[in-house]
C-alpha atoms as a PDB file:
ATOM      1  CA  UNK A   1     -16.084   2.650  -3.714  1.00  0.00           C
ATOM      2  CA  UNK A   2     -15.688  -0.663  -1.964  1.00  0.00           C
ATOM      3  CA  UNK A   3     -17.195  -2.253  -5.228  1.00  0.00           C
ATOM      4  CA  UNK A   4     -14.703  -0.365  -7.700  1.00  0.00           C
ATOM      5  CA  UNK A   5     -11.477  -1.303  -5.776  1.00  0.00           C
ATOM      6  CA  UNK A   6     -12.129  -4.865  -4.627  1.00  0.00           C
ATOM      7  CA  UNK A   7     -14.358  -6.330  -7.592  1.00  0.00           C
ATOM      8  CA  UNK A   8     -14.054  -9.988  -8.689  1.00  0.00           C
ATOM      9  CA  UNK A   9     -12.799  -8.024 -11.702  1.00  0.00           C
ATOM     10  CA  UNK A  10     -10.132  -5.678 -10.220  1.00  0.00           C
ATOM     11  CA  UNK A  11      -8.911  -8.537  -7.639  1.00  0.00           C
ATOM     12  CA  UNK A  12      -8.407 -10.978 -10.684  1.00  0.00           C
ATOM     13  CA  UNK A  13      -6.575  -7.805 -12.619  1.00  0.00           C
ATOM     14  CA  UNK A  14      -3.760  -8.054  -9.572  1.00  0.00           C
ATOM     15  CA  UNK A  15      -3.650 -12.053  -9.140  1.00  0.00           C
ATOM     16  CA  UNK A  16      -3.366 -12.068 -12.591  1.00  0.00           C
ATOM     17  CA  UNK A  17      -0.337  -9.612 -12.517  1.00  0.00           C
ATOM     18  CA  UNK A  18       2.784 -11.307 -11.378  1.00  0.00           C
ATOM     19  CA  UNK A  19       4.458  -8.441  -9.713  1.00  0.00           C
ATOM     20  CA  UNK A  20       1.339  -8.020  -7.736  1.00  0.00           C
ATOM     21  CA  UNK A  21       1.598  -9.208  -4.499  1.00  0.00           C
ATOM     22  CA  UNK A  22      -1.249  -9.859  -1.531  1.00  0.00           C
ATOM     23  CA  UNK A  23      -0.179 -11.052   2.162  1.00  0.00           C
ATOM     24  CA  UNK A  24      -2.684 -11.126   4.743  1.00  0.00           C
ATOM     25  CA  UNK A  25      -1.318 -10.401   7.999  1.00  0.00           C
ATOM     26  CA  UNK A  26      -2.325 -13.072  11.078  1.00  0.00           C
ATOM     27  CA  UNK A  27      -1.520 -13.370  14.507  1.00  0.00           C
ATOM     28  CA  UNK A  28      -2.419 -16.340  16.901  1.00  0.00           C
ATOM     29  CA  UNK A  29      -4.755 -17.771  13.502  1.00  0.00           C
ATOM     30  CA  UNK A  30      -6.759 -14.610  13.691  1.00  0.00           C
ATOM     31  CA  UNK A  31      -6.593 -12.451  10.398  1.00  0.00           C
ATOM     32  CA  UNK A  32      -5.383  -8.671  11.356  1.00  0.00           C
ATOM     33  CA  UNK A  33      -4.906  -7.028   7.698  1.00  0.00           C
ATOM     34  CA  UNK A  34      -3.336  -7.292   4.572  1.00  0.00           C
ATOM     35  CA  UNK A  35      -0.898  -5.892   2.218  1.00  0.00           C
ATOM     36  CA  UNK A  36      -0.867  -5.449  -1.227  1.00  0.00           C
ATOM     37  CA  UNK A  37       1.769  -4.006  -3.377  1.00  0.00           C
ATOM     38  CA  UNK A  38       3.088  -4.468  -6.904  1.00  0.00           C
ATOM     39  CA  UNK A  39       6.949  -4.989  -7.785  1.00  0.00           C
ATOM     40  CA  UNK A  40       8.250  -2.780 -10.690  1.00  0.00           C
ATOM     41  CA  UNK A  41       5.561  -0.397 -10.959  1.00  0.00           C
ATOM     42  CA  UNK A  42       7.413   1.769 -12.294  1.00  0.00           C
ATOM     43  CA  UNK A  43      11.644   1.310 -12.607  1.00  0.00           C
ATOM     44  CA  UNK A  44      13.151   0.061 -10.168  1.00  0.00           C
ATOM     45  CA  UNK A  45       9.912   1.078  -7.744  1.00  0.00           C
ATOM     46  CA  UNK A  46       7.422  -1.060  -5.943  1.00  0.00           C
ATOM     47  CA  UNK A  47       4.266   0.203  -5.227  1.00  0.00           C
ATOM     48  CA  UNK A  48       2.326   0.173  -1.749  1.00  0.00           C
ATOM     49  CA  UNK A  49      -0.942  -0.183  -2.829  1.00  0.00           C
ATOM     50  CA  UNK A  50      -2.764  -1.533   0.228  1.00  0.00           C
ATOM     51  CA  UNK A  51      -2.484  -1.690   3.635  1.00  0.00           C
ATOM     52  CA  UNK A  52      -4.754  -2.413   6.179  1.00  0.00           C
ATOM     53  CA  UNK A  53      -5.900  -3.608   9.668  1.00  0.00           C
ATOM     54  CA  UNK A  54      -8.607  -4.321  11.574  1.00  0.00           C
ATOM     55  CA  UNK A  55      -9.096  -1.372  14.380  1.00  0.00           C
ATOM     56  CA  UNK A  56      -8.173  -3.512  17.338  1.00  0.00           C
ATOM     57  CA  UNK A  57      -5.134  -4.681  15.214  1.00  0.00           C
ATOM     58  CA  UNK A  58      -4.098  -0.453  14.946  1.00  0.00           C
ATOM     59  CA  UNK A  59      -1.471   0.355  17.422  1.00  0.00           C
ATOM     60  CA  UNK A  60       0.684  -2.946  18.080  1.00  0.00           C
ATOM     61  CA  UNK A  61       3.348  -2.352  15.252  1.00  0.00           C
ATOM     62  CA  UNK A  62       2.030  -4.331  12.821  1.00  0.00           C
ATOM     63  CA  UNK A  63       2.592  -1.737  10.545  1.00  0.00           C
ATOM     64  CA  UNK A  64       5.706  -1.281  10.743  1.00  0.00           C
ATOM     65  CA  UNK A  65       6.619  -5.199  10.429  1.00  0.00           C
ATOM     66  CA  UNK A  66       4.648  -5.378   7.452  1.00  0.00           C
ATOM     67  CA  UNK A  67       6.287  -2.084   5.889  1.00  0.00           C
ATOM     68  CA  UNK A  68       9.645  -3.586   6.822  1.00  0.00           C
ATOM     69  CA  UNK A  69       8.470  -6.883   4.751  1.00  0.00           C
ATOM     70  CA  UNK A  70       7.249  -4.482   2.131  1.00  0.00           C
ATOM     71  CA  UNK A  71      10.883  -3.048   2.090  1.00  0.00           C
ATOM     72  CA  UNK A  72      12.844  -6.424   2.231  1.00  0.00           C
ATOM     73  CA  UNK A  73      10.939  -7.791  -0.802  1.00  0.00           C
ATOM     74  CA  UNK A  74      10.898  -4.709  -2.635  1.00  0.00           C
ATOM     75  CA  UNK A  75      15.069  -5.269  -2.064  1.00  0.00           C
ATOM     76  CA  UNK A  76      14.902  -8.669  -3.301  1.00  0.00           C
ATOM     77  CA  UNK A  77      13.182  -7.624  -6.390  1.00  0.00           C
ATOM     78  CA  UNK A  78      16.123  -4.805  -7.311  1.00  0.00           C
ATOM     79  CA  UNK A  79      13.657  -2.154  -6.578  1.00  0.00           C
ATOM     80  CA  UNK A  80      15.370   1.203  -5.254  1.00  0.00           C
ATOM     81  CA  UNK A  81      12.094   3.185  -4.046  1.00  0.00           C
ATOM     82  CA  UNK A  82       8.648   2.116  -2.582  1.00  0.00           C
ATOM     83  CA  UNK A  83       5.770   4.290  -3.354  1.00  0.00           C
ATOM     84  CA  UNK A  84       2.149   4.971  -2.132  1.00  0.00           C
ATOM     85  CA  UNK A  85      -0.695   7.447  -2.340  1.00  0.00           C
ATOM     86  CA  UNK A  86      -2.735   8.241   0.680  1.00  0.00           C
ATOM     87  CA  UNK A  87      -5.618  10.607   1.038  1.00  0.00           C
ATOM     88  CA  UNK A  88      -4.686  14.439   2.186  1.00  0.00           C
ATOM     89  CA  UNK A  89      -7.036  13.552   5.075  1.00  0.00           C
ATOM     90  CA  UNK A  90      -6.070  10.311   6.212  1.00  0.00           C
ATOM     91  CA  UNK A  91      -3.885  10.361   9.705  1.00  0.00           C
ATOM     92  CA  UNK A  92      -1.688   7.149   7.804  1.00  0.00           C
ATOM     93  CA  UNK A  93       0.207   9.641   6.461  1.00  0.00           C
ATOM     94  CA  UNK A  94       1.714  10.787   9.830  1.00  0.00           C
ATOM     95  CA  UNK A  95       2.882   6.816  10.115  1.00  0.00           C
ATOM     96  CA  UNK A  96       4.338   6.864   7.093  1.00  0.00           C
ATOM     97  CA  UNK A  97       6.040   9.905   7.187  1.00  0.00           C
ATOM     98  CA  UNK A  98       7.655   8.332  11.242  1.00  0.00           C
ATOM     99  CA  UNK A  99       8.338   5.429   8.491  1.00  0.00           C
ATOM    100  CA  UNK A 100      10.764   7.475   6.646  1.00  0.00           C
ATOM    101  CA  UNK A 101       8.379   8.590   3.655  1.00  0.00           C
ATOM    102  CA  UNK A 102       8.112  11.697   2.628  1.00  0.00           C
ATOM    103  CA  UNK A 103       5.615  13.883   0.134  1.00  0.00           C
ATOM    104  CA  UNK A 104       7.023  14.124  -3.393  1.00  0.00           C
ATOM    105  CA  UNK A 105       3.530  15.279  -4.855  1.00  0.00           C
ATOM    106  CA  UNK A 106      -0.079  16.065  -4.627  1.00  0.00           C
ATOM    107  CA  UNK A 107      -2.906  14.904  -7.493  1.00  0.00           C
ATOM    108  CA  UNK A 108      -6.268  14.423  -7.656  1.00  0.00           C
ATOM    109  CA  UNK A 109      -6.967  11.050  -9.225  1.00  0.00           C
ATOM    110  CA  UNK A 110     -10.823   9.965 -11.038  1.00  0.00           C
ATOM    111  CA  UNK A 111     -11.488   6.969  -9.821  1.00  0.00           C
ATOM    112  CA  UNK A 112     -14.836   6.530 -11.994  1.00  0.00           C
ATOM    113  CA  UNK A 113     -18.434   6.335 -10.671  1.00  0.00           C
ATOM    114  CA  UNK A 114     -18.392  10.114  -9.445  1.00  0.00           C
ATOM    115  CA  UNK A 115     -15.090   9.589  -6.909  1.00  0.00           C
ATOM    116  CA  UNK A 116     -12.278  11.303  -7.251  1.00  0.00           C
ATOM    117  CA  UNK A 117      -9.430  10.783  -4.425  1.00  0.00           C
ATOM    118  CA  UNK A 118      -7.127  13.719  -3.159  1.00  0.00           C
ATOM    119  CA  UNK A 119      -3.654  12.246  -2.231  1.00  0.00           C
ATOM    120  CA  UNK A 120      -0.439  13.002  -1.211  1.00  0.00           C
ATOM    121  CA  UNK A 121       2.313  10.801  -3.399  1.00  0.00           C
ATOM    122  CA  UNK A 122       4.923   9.594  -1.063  1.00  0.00           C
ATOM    123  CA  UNK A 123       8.278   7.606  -1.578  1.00  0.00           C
ATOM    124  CA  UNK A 124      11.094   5.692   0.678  1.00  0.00           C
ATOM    125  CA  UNK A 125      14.168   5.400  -1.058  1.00  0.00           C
ATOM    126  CA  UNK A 126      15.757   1.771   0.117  1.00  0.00           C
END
């Protein structure tokens, strides 16, 4: 699956895209994570595409800085609501949920090559 999402082909899709946006996340020069999220994904929403940290990055509130970024720019842009998926099996959700999002949805999405992904759709409205 690693191959699907993060191609030379699907990264250039996103650079390409101006609304799409990629931050890595760094403390003391040392690379932690990174975001990526997408501006006017749908009106007046920015997406939360990506997020994601190293394990022994898990558990120091980077996070929740880099959700709070996620929210400010989002702001910036005019965009009322921030939305993600996240799989119906993946503890994130319980973060995001203490982040104020909550469930709006549930879909089953085909990703291609024989994966399909299970989510729950969640929003923050700013």
């Amino acid at each position: 699956m690693l191959d699907l999402m993060y191609s030379e082909e699907a990264l250039k899709k996103h650079f390409d895209n101006p609304n799409y946006q990629y931050y890595l996340i760094q403390e003391e020069n040392q690379f932690l994570g990174f975001i990526g999220f997408e501006f006017y994904n749908e009106p007046e929403t920015t997406k939360l595409h990506r997020i994601y940290f190293l394990k022994e990055a898990q558990g120091k509130g980077l996070g929740k800085k880099a959700l709070k970024f996620v929210f400010d720019e989002a702001k910036k842009a005019g965009d009322k609501r921030i939305t993600l998926t996240v799989n119906k099996n993946n503890q994130a959700k319980n973060f995001y949920e203490s982040q104020g999002f909550k469930v709006y949805d549930e879909a089953v999405f085909d990703i291609g090559n024989g994966y399909v992904m299970d989510d729950y759709l969640m929003e923050f409205i700013l």
